[in-house]
Protein backbone atom coordinates (compact mmCIF):
# COMPACT_ATOMS: atom_id res chain seq x y z
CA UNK A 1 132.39 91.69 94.57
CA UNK A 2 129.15 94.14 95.58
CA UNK A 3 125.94 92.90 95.59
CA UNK A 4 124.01 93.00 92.62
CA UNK A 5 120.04 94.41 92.52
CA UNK A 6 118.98 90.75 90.84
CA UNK A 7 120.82 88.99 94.13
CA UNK A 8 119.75 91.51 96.61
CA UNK A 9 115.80 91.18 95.50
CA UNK A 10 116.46 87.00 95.66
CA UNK A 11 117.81 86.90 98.99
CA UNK A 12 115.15 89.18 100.53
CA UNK A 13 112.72 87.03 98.53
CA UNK A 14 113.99 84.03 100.56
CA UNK A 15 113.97 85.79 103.46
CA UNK A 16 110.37 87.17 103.51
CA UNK A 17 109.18 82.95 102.19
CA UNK A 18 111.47 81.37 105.36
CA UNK A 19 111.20 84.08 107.88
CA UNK A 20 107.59 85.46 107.42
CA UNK A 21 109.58 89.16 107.40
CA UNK A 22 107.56 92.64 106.62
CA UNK A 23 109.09 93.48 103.02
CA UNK A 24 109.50 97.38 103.90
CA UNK A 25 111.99 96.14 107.36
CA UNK A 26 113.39 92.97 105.05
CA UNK A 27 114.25 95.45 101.61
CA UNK A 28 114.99 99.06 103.30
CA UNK A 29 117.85 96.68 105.32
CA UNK A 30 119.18 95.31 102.42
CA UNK A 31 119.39 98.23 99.96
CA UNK A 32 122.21 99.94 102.30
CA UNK A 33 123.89 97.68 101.25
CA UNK A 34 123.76 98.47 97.25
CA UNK A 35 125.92 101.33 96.32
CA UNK A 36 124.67 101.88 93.17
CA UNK A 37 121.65 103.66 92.59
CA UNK A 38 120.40 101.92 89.45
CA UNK A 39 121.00 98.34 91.52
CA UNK A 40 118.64 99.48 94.42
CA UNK A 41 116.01 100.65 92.13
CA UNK A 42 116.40 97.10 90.15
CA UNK A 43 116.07 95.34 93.62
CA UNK A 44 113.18 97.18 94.93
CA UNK A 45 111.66 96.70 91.27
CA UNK A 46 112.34 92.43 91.34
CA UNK A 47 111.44 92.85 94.62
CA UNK A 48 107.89 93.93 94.83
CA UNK A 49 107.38 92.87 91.51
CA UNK A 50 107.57 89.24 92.10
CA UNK A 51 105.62 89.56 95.58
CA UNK A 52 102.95 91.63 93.93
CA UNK A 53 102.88 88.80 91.50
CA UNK A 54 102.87 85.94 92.65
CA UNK A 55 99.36 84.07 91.94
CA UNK A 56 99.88 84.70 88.23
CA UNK A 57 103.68 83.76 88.59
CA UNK A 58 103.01 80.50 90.04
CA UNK A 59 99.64 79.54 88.57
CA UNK A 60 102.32 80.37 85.05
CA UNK A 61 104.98 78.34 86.00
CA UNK A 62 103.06 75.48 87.56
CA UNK A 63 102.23 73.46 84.45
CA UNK A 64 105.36 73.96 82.84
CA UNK A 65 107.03 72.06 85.91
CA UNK A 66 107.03 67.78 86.22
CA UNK A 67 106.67 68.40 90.46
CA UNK A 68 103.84 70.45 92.43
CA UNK A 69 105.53 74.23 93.37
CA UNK A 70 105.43 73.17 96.88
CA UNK A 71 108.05 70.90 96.67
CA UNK A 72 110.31 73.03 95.06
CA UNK A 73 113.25 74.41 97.29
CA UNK A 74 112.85 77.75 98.09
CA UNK A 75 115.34 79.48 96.21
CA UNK A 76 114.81 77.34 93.42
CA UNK A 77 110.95 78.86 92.77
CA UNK A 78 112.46 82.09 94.12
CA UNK A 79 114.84 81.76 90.54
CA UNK A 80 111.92 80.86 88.73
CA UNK A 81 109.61 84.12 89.87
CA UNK A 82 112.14 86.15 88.96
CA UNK A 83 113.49 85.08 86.03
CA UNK A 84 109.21 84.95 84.44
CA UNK A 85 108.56 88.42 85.98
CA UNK A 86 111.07 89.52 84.14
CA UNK A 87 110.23 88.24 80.75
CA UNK A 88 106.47 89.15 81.41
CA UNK A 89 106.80 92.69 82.94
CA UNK A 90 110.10 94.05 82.83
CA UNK A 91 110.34 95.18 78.70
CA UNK A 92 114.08 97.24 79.64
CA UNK A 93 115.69 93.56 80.34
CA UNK A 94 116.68 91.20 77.49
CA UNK A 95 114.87 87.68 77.92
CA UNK A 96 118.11 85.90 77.63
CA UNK A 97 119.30 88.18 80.59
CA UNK A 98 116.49 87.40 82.67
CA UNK A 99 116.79 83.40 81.75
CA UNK A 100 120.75 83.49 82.94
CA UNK A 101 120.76 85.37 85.59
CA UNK A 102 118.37 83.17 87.53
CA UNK A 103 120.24 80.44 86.60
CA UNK A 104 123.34 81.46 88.24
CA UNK A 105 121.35 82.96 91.12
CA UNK A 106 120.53 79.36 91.68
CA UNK A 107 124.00 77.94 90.60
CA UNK A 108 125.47 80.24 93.83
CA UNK A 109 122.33 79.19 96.15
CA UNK A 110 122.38 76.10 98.13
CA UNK A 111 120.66 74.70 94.97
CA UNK A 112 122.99 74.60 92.39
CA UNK A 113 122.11 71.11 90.86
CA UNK A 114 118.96 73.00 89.88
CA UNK A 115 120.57 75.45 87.84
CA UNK A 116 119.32 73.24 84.35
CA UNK A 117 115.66 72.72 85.88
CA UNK A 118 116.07 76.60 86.10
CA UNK A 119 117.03 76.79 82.17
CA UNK A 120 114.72 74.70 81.08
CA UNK A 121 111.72 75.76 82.58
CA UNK A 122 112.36 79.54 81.10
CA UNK A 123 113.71 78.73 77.79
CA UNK A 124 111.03 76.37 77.38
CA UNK A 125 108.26 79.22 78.16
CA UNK A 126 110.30 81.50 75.53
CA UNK A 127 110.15 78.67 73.07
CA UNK A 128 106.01 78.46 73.37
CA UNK A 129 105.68 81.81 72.59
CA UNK A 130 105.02 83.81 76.29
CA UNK A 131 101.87 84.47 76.63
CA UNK A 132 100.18 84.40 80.04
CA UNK A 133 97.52 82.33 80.29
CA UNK A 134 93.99 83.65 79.24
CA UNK A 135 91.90 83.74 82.92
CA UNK A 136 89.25 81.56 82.99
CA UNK A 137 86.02 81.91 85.24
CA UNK A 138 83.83 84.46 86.76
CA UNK A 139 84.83 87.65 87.00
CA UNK A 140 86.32 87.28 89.88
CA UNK A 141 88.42 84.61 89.25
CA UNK A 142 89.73 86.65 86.04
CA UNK A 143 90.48 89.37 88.71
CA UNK A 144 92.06 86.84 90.94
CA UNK A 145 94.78 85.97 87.81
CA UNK A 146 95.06 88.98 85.75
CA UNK A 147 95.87 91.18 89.41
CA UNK A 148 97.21 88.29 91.98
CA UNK A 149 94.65 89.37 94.07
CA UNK A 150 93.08 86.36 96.63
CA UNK A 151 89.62 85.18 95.70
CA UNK A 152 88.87 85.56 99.52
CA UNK A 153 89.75 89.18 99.38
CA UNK A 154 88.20 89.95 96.60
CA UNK A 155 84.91 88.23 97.93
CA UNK A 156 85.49 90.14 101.08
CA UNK A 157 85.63 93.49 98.53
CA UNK A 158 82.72 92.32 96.61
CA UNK A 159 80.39 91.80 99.20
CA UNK A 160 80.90 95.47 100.60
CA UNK A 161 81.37 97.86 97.35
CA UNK A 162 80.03 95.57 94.81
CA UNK A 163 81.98 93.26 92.37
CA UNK A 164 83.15 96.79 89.94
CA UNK A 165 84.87 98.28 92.86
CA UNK A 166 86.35 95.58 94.16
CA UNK A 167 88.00 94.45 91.02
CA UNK A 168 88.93 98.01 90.70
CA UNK A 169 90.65 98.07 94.22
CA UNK A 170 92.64 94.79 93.05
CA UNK A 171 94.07 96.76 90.10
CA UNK A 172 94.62 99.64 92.01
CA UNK A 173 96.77 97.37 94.95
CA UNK A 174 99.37 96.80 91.54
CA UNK A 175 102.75 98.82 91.53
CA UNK A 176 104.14 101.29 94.00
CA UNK A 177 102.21 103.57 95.97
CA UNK A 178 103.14 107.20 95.95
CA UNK A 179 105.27 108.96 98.51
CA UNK A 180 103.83 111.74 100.50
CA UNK A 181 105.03 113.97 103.14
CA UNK A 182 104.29 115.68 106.02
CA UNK A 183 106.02 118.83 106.72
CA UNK A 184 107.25 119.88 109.92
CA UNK A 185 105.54 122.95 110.53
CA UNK A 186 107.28 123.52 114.06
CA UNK A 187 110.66 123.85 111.83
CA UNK A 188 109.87 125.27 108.30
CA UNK A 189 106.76 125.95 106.20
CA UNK A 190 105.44 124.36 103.06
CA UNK A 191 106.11 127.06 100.67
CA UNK A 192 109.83 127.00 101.93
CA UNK A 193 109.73 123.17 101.79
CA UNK A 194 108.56 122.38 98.66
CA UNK A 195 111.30 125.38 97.50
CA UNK A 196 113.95 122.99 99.01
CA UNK A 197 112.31 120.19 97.41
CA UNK A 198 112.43 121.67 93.84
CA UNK A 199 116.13 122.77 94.38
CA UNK A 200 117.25 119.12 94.54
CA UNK A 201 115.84 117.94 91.44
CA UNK A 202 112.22 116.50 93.29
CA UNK A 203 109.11 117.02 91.48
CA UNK A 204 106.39 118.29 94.40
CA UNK A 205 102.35 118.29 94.18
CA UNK A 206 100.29 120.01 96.97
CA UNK A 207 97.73 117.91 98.39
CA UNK A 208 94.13 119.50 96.92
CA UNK A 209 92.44 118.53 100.79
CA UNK A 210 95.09 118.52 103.34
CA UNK A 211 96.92 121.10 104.07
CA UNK A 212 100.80 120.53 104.46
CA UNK A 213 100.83 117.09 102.50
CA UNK A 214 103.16 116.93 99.78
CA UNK A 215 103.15 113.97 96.91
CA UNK A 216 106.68 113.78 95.77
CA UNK A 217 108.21 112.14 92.44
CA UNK A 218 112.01 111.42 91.48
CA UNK A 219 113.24 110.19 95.62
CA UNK A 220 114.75 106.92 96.33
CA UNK A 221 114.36 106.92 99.79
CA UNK A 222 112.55 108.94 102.29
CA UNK A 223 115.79 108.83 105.35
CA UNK A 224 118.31 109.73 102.98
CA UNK A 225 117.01 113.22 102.66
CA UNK A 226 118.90 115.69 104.62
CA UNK A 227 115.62 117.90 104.66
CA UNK A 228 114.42 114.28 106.73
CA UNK A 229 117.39 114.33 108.69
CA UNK A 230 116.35 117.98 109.60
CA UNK A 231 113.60 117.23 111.40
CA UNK A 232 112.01 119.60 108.22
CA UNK A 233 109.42 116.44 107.10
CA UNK A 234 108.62 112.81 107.22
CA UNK A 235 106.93 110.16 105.35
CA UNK A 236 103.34 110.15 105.99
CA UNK A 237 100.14 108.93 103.76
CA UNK A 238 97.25 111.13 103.42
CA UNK A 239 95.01 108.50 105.05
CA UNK A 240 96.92 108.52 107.82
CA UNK A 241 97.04 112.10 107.94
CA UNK A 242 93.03 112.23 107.92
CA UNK A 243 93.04 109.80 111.23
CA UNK A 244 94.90 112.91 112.92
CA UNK A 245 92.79 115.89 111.75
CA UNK A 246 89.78 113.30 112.66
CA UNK A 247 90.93 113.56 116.11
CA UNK A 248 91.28 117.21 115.64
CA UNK A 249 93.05 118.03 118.77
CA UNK A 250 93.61 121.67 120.15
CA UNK A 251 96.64 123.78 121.66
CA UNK A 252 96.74 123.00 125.26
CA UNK A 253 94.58 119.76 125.19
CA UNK A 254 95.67 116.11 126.58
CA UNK A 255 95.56 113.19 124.14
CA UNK A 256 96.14 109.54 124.20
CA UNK A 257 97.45 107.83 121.20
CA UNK A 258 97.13 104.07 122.23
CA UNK A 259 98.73 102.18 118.91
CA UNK A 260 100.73 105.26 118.32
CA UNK A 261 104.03 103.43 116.37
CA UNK A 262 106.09 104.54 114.45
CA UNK A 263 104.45 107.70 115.32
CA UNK A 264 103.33 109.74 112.42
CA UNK A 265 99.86 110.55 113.76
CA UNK A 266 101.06 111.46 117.41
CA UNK A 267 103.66 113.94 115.50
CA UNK A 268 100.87 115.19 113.16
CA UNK A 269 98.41 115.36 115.94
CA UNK A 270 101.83 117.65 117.93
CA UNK A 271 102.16 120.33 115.25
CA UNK A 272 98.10 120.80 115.35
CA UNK A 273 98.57 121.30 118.73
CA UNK A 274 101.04 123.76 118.22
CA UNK A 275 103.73 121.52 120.57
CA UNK A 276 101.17 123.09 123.76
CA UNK A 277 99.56 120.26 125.52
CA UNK A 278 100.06 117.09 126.86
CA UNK A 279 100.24 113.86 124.12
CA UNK A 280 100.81 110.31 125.37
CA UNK A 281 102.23 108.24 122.61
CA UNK A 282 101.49 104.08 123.55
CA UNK A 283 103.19 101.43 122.31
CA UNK A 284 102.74 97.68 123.30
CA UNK A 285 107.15 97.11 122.30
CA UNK A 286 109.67 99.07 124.40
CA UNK A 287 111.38 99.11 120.83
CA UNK A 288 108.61 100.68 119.30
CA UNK A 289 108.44 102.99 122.08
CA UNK A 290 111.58 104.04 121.31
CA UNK A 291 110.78 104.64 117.73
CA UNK A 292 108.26 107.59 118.57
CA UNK A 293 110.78 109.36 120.95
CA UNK A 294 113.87 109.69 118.27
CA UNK A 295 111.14 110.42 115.78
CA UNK A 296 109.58 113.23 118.15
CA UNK A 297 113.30 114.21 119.00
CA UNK A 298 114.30 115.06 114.76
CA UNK A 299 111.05 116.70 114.37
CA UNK A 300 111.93 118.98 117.43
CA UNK A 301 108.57 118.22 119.66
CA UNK A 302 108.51 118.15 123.06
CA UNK A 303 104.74 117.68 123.70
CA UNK A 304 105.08 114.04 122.86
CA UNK A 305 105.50 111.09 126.15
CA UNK A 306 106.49 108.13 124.32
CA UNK A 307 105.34 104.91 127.07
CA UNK A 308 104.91 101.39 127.20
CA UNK A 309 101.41 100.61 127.38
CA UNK A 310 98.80 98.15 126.33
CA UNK A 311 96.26 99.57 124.60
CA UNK A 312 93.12 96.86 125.53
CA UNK A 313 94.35 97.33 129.61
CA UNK A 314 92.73 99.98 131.74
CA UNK A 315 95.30 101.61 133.02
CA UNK A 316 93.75 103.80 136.19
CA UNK A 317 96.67 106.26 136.91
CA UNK A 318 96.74 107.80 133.77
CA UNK A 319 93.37 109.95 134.17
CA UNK A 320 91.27 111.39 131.42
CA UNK A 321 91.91 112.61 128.41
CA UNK A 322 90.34 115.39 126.02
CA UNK A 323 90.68 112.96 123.05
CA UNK A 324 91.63 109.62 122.55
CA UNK A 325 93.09 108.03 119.28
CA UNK A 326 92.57 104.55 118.47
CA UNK A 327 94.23 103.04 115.40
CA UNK A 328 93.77 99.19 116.35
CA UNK A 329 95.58 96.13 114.53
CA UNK A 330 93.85 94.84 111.44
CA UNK A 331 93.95 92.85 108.45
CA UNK A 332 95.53 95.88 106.34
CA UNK A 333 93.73 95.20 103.29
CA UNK A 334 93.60 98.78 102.66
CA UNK A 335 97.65 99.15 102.19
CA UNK A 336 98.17 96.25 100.33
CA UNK A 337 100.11 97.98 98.10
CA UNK A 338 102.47 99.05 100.20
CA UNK A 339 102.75 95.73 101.96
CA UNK A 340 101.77 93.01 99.49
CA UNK A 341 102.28 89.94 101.42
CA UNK A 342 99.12 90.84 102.93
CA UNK A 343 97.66 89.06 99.66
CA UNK A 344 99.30 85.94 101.45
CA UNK A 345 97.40 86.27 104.54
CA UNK A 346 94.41 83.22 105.30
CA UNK A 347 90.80 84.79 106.21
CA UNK A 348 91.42 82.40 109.16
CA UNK A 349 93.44 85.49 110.14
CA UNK A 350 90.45 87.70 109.88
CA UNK A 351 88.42 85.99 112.38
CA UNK A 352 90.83 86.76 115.44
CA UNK A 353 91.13 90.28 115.02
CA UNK A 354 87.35 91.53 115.78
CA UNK A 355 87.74 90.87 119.70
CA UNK A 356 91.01 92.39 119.81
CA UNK A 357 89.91 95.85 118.14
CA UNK A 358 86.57 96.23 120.10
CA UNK A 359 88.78 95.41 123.30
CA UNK A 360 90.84 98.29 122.39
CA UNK A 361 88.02 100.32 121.60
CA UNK A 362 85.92 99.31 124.84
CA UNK A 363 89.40 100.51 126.86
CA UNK A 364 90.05 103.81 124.80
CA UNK A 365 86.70 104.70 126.17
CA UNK A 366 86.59 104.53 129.39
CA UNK A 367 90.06 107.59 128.82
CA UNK A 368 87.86 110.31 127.76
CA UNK A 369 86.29 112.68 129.60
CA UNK A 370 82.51 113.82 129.44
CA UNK A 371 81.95 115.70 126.02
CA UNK A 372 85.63 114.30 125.11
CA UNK A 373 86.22 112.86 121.75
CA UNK A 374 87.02 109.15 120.77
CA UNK A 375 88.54 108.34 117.14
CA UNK A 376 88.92 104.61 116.20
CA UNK A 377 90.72 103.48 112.88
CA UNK A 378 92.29 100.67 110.57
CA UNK A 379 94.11 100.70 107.08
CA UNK A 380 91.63 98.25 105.86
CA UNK A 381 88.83 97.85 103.99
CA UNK A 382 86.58 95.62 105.84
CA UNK A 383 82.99 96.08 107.43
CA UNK A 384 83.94 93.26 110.05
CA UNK A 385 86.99 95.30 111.32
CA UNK A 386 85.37 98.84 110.74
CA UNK A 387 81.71 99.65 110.22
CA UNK A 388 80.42 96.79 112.34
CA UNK A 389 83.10 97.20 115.39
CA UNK A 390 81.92 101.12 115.27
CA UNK A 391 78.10 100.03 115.51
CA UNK A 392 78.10 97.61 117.71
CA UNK A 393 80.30 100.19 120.29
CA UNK A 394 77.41 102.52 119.98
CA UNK A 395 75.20 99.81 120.83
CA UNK A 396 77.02 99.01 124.24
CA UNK A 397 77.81 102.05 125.13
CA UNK A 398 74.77 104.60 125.30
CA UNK A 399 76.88 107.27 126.98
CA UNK A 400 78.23 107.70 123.43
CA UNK A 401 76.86 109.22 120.17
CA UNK A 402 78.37 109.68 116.71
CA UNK A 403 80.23 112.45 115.96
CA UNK A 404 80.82 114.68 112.59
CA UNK A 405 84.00 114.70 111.48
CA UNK A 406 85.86 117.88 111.01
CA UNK A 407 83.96 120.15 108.01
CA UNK A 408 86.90 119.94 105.78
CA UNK A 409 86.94 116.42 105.61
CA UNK A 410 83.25 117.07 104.76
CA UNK A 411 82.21 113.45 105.47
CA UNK A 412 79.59 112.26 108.77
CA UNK A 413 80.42 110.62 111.69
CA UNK A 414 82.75 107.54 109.61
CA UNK A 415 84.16 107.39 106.27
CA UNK A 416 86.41 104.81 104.01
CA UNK A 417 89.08 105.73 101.92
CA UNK A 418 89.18 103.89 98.60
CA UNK A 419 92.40 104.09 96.77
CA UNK A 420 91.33 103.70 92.89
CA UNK A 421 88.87 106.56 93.64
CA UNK A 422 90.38 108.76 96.38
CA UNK A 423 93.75 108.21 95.74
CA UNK A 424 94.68 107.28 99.73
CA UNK A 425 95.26 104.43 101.05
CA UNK A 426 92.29 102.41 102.18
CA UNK A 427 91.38 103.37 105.83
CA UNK A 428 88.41 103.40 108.15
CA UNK A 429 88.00 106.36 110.44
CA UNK A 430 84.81 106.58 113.31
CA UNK A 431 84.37 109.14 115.44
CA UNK A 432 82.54 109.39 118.47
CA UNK A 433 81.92 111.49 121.17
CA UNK A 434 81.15 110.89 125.25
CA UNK A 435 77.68 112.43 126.33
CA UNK A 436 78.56 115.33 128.59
């Protein structure tokens, strides 16, 4: 018998609590394997649901329960997310529905003498009524319940934007982000894009700023677009797409991208170029690497040199480049929606990223040539990883000064994406430039 959306969404569940999986690799795997349409959208829908979730799913469940959720088998509390998320936010399923499938979810699991914990625990919510729990405490700690958004990040939020925003950016991290695309203008143009777009049935928006970025509605998935298989486009946020016009890099010019995979910016950064130049995609992971060539190979560019390369190592024999992109490793608090186990993360975490990004920046450096230009980046929205890195670079390095960004970006030498008010997702960009 197929796979159903409800078993699909527990097993990745599972997977992402035992394995420590991204959700994007761990779901996108699992949903070839669902047929049916409605059963993938149902999966992705548990899915992300339940890991968006989870602090008011658990702080729900916990005093309803006679043992501490920690000692609860894993597909056991798995059951027990998904049966209350659906009761509490999915209005299209039947509470009875949502109370026996997790049962037998558990009765086929390695768990079955759980099955009547299972039962009783969501019957016995129905029975008093289903409310959530009013949140108690500062506003943060409302913020912290209502959104399932850590206190620490929400601390980390407050203390740069101020407590409105940063309850604001918690709300704004709930449900799915939207999909935008790049389009391929080596292969086709947008007007004959967004015509191919509309013939299939997919609602298209132009992007008011960027030009080429289109925010479509009514698409499953992204790779099972022929236009995709084309070469014609490819899934790309706006934020992401600002890092490459930040770079701003010319016909004929050589540029480094040193934490280039997947690849998006090195193939947004190619059809800027016009496909004339010289671009050397990096990658730390020879299977990474190998991501940016079949990606470069659909679109149909051939100014792209996918290597293996560490991006905080000097590497001598490469020789200068005209501009160098840097978009280090971070915390990604700035795409949480798109990968909410970040919520999960420990500021612990935090701390050991700092060293890594200015080492990356320190070594992008030393690429550029005199009056060459120097981007650095993250997806997240943290002054530790991104205004304070970018200051204290200028302040060990007085060959370097500040640059503008680009005019249509119409920001100064840095800016921060906030999604609730810009509608990106939350990114850092710096730009600097070598004293000639």
């Amino acid at each position: 018998m197929a796979a159903t959306g409800r078993e699909t969404a527990f097993r990745c569940l599972i997977r992402m609590k035992e394995d420590g999986a991204w959700s994007n690799l761990v779901l996108d795997q699992a949903l070839r394997q669902l047929p049916d349409h409605r059963e993938r959208q149902l999966a992705a829908a548990l899915f992300y649901g339940v890991l968006e979730r989870k602090i008011t799913l658990d702080r729900t469940l916990a005093p309803l329960l006679s043992r501490p959720l920690a000692k609860l088998d894993t597909p056991v509390l798995v059951a027990l997310e998904l049966g209350l998320y659906q009761i509490l936010w999915m209005d299209g399923i039947p509470n009875a529905a949502a109370v026996n499938e997790s049962v037998s979810l558990v009765r086929r699991s390695r768990c079955k003498s759980a099955a009547g914990m299972v039962n009783g625990v969501l019957r016995g919510f129905l029975r008093s009524g289903g409310p959530l729990p009013e949140p108690k405490g500062d506003a943060l700690a409302q913020a912290e319940f209502r959104y399932s958004m850590p206190r620490w990040i929400l601390e980390v939020w407050e203390k740069a934007y101020g407590q409105e925003q940063a309850v604001a950016l918690a709300a704004a991290c709930l449900g799915r982000p939207p999909l935008q695309l790049r389009v391929n203008t080596l292969k086709t143009s947008t007007q004959a894009l967004t015509e191919e777009l509309l013939a299939r049935g997919i609602r298209v928006t132009a992007h008011p700023i960027l030009p080429d970025c289109l925010t479509l509605e009514g698409l499953g998935s992204v790779g099972a677009l022929d236009l995709f298989k084309q070469g014609l486009c490819y899934p790309q946020d706006t934020a992401s797409q600002l890092c490459a016009a930040a770079v701003d890099p010319q016909p004929g010019e050589r540029i480094y991208d040193l934490c280039a995979a997947p690849g998006s910016k090195s193939f947004t950064m190619a059809q800027r170029m016009e496909d004339r130049g010289e671009l050397l995609s990096f990658d730390l992971y020879d299977h990474r690497v190998g991501l940016i060539h079949s990606g470069a190979e659909r679109l149909g560019i051939h100014c792209i040199e996918a290597r293996t390369g560490d991006a905080a190592r000097f590497d001598a024999g490469l020789g200068e480049a005209d501009r160098v992109l840097c978009d280090v490793p971070c915390s990604g608090l700035g795409v949480i929606r798109r990968k909410p186990e970040i919520r999960h993360k420990t500021p612990e975490e935090l701390q050991t990223l700092p060293p890594i990004q200015r080492a990356i920046l320190d070594n992008a450096a030393r690429y550029v040539r005199q009056g060459g230009i120097l981007v650095y980046s993250t997806c997240t929205l943290n002054p530790g990883e991104n205004e304070e890195i970018a200051r204290d670079f200028l302040h060990r390095h007085p060959d370097w000064a500040a640059a503008p960004l680009p005019e249509n970006l119409g920001r100064a030498g840095h800016m921060t994406t906030l999604t609730p008010m810009e509608g990106y997702d939350g990114f850092f960009i710096a730009r600097f430039q070598r004293r000639g």
